[in-house]
N, C-alpha and C. Protein backbone atom coordinates (compact mmCIF):
# COMPACT_ATOMS: atom_id res chain seq x y z
N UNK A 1 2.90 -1.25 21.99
CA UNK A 1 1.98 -0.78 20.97
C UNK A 1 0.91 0.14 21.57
N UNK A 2 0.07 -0.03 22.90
CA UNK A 2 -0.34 0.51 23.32
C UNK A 2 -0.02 2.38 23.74
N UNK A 3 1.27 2.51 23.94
CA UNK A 3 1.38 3.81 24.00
C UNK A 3 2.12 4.51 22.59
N UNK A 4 2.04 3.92 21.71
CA UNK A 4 2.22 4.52 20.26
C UNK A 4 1.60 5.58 19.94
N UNK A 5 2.12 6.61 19.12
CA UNK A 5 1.52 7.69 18.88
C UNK A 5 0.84 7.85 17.67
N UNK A 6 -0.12 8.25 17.29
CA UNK A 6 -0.41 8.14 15.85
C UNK A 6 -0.96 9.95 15.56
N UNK A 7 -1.10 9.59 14.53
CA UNK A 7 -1.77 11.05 13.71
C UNK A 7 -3.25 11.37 14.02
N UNK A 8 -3.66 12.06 14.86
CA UNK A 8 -4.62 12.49 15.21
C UNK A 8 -5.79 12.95 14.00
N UNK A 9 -5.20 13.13 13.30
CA UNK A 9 -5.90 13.36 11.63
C UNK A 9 -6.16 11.77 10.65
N UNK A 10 -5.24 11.79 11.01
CA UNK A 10 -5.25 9.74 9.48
C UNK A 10 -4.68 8.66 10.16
N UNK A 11 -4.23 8.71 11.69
CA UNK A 11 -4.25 7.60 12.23
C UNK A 11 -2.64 7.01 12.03
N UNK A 12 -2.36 7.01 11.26
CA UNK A 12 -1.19 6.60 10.89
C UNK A 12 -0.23 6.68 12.32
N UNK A 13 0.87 5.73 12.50
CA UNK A 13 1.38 5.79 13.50
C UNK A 13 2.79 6.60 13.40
N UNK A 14 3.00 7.49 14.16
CA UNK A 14 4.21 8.08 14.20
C UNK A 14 5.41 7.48 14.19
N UNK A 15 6.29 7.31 13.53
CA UNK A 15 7.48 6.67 13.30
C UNK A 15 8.76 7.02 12.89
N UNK A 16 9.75 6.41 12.96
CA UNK A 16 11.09 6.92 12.15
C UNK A 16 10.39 6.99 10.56
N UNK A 17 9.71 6.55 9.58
CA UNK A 17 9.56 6.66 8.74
C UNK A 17 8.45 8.14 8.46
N UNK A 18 7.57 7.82 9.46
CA UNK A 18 6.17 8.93 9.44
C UNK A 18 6.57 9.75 10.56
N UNK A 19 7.30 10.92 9.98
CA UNK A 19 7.70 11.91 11.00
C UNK A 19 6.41 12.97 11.34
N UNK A 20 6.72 13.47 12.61
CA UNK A 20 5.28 14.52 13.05
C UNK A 20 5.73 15.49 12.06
N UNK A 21 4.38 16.03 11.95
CA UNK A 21 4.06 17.46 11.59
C UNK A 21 4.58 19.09 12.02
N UNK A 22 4.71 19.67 11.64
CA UNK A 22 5.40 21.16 11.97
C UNK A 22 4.35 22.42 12.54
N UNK A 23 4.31 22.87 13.50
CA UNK A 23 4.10 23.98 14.09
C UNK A 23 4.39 25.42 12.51
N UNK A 24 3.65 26.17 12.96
CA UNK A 24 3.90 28.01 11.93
C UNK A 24 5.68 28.41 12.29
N UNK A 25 5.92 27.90 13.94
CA UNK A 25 7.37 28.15 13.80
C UNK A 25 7.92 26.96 13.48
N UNK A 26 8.27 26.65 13.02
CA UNK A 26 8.63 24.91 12.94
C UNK A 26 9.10 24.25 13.94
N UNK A 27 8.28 24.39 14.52
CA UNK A 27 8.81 23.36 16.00
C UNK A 27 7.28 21.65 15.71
N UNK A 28 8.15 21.30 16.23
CA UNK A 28 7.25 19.51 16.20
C UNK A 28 6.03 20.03 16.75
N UNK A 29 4.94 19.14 15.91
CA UNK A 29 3.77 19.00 16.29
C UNK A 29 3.34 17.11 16.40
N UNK A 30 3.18 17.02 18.19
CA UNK A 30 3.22 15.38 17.67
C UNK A 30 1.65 15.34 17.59
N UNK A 31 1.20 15.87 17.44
CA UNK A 31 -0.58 15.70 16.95
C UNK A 31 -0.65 15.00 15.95
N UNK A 32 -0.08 15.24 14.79
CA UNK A 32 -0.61 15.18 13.06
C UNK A 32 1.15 14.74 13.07
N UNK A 33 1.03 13.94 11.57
CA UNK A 33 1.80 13.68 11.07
C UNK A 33 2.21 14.65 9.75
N UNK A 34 3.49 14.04 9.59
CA UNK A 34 4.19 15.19 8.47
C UNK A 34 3.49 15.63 6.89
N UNK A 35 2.45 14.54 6.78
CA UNK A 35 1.40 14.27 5.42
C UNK A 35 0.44 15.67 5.56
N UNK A 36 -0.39 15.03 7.08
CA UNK A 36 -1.41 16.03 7.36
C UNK A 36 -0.99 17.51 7.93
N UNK A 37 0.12 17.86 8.65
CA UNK A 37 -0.03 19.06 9.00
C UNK A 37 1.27 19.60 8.89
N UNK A 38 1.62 20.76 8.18
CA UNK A 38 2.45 21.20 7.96
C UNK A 38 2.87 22.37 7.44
N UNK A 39 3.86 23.14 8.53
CA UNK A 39 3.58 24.47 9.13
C UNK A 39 2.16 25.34 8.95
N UNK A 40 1.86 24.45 10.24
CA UNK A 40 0.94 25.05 11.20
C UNK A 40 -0.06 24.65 10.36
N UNK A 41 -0.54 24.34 9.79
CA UNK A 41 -1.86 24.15 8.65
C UNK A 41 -1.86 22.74 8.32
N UNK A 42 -3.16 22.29 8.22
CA UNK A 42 -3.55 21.06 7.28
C UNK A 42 -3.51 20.79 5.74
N UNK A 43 -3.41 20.06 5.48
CA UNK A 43 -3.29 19.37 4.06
C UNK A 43 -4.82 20.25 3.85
N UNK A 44 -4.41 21.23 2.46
CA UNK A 44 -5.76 21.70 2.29
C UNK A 44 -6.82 21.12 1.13
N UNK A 45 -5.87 19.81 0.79
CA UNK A 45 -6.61 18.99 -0.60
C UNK A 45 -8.15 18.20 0.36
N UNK A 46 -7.68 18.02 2.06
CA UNK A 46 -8.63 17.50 2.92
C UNK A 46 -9.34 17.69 3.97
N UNK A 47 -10.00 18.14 3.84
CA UNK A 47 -11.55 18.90 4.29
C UNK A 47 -12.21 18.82 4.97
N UNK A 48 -12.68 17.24 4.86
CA UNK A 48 -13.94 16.33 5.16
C UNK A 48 -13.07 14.88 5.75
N UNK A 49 -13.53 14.48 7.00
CA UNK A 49 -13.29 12.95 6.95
C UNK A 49 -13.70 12.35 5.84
N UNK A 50 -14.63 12.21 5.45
CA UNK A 50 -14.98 11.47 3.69
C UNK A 50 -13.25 11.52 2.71
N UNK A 51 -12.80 12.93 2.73
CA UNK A 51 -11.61 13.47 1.70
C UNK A 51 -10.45 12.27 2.53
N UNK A 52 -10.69 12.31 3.66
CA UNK A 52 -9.34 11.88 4.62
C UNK A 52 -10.05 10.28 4.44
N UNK A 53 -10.82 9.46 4.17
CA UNK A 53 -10.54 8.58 3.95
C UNK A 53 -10.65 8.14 2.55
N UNK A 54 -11.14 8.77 1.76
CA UNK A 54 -10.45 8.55 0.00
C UNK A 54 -9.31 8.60 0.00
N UNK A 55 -8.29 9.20 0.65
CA UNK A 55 -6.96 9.56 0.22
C UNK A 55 -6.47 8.01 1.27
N UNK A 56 -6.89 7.74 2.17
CA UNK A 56 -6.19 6.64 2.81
C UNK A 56 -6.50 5.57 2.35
N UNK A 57 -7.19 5.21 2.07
CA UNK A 57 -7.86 3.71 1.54
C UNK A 57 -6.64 3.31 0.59
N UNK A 58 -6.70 4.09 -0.14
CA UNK A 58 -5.39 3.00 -1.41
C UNK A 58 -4.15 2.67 -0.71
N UNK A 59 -3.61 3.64 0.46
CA UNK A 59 -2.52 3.42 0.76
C UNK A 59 -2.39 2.36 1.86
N UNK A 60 -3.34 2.34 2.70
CA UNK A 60 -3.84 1.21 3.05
C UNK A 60 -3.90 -0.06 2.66
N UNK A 61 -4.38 -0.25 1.71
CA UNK A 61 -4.26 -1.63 1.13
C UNK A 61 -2.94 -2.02 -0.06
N UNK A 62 -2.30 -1.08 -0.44
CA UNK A 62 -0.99 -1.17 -1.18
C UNK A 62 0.13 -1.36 0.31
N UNK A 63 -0.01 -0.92 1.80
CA UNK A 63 0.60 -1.07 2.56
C UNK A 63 0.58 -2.21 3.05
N UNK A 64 -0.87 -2.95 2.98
CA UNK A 64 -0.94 -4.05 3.49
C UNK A 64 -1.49 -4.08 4.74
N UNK A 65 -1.79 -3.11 4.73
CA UNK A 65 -2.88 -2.57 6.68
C UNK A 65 -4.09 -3.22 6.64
N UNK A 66 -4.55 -3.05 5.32
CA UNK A 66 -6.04 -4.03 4.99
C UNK A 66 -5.71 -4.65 3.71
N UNK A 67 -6.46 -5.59 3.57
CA UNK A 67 -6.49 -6.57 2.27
C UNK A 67 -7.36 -5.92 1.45
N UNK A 68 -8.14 -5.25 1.42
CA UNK A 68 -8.85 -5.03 0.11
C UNK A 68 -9.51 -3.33 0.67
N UNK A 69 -10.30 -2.63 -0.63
CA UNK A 69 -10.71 -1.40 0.18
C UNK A 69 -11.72 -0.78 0.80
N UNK A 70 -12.92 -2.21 0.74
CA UNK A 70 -13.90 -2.31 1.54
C UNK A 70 -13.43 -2.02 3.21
N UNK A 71 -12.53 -2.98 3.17
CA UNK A 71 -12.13 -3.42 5.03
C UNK A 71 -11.42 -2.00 5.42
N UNK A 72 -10.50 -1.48 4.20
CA UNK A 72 -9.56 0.16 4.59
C UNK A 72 -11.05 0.80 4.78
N UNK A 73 -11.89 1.12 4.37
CA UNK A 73 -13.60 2.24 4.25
C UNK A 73 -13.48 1.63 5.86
N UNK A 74 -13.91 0.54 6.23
CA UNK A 74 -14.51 0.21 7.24
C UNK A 74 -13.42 0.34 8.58
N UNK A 75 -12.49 0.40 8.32
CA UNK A 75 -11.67 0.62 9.43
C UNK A 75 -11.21 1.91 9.47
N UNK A 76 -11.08 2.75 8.55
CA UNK A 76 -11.55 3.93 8.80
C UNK A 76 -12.40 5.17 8.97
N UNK A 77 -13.54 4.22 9.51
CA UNK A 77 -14.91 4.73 9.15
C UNK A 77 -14.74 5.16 11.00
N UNK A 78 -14.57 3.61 11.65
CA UNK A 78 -14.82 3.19 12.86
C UNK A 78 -13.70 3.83 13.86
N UNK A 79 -12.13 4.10 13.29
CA UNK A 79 -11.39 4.81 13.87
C UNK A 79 -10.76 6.63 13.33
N UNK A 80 -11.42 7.13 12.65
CA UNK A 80 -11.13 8.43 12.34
C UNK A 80 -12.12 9.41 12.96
N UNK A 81 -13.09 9.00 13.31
CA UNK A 81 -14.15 9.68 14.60
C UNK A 81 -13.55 9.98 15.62
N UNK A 82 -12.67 9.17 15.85
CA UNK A 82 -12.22 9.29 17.30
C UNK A 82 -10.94 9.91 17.81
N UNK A 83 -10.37 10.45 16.30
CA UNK A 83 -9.02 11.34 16.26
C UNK A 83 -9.51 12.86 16.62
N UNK A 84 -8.86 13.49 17.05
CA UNK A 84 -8.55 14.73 17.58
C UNK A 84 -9.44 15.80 16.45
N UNK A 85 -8.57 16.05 15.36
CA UNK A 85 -8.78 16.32 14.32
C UNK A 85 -10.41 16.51 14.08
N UNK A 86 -10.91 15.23 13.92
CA UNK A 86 -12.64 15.38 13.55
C UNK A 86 -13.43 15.41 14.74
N UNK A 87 -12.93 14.91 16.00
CA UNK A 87 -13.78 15.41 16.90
C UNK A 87 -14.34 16.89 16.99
N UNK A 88 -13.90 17.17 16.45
CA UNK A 88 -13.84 19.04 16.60
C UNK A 88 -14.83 19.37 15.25
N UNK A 89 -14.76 18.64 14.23
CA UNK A 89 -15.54 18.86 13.22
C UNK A 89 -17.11 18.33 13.15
């Protein structure tokens, strides 16, 4: 678990299910996942870490990652700072 890759943008862990993201030529980007980045660009509905964790919270707790959407706010309050992505922002 420790060397798992996740989405540098929403955290999410890279997987057979959550494929990476695409490069402008379409070559793999394992930065971002296939949600957030794709060819070569970000999801442009999300902006703001604030936008990037409204959009995660529900899926979060319909996934079962958190129990309710206080704890999804708070766990992605504490780990989306520290992704690639918003460091820069």
């Amino acid at each position: 678990m420790e060397n798992m890759m996740i989405c540098q943008s929403c955290g999410v862990p890279l997987s057979d299910e959550v494929k990476p993201g695409t490069n402008a030529d379409g070559s793999v980007n394992n930065d971002y996942c296939c949600y957030c980045f794709v060819n070569g660009a970000f999801d442009e509905s999300v902006k703001t870490m604030e936008d990037m964790i409204n959009l995660c919270v529900p899926h979060m707790v319909d996934g079962g990652v958190a129990p309710d959407a206080d704890t999804a706010r708070k766990m992605l309050q504490e780990t989306l700072p520290q992704l690639k992505r918003w460091q820069a922002a």
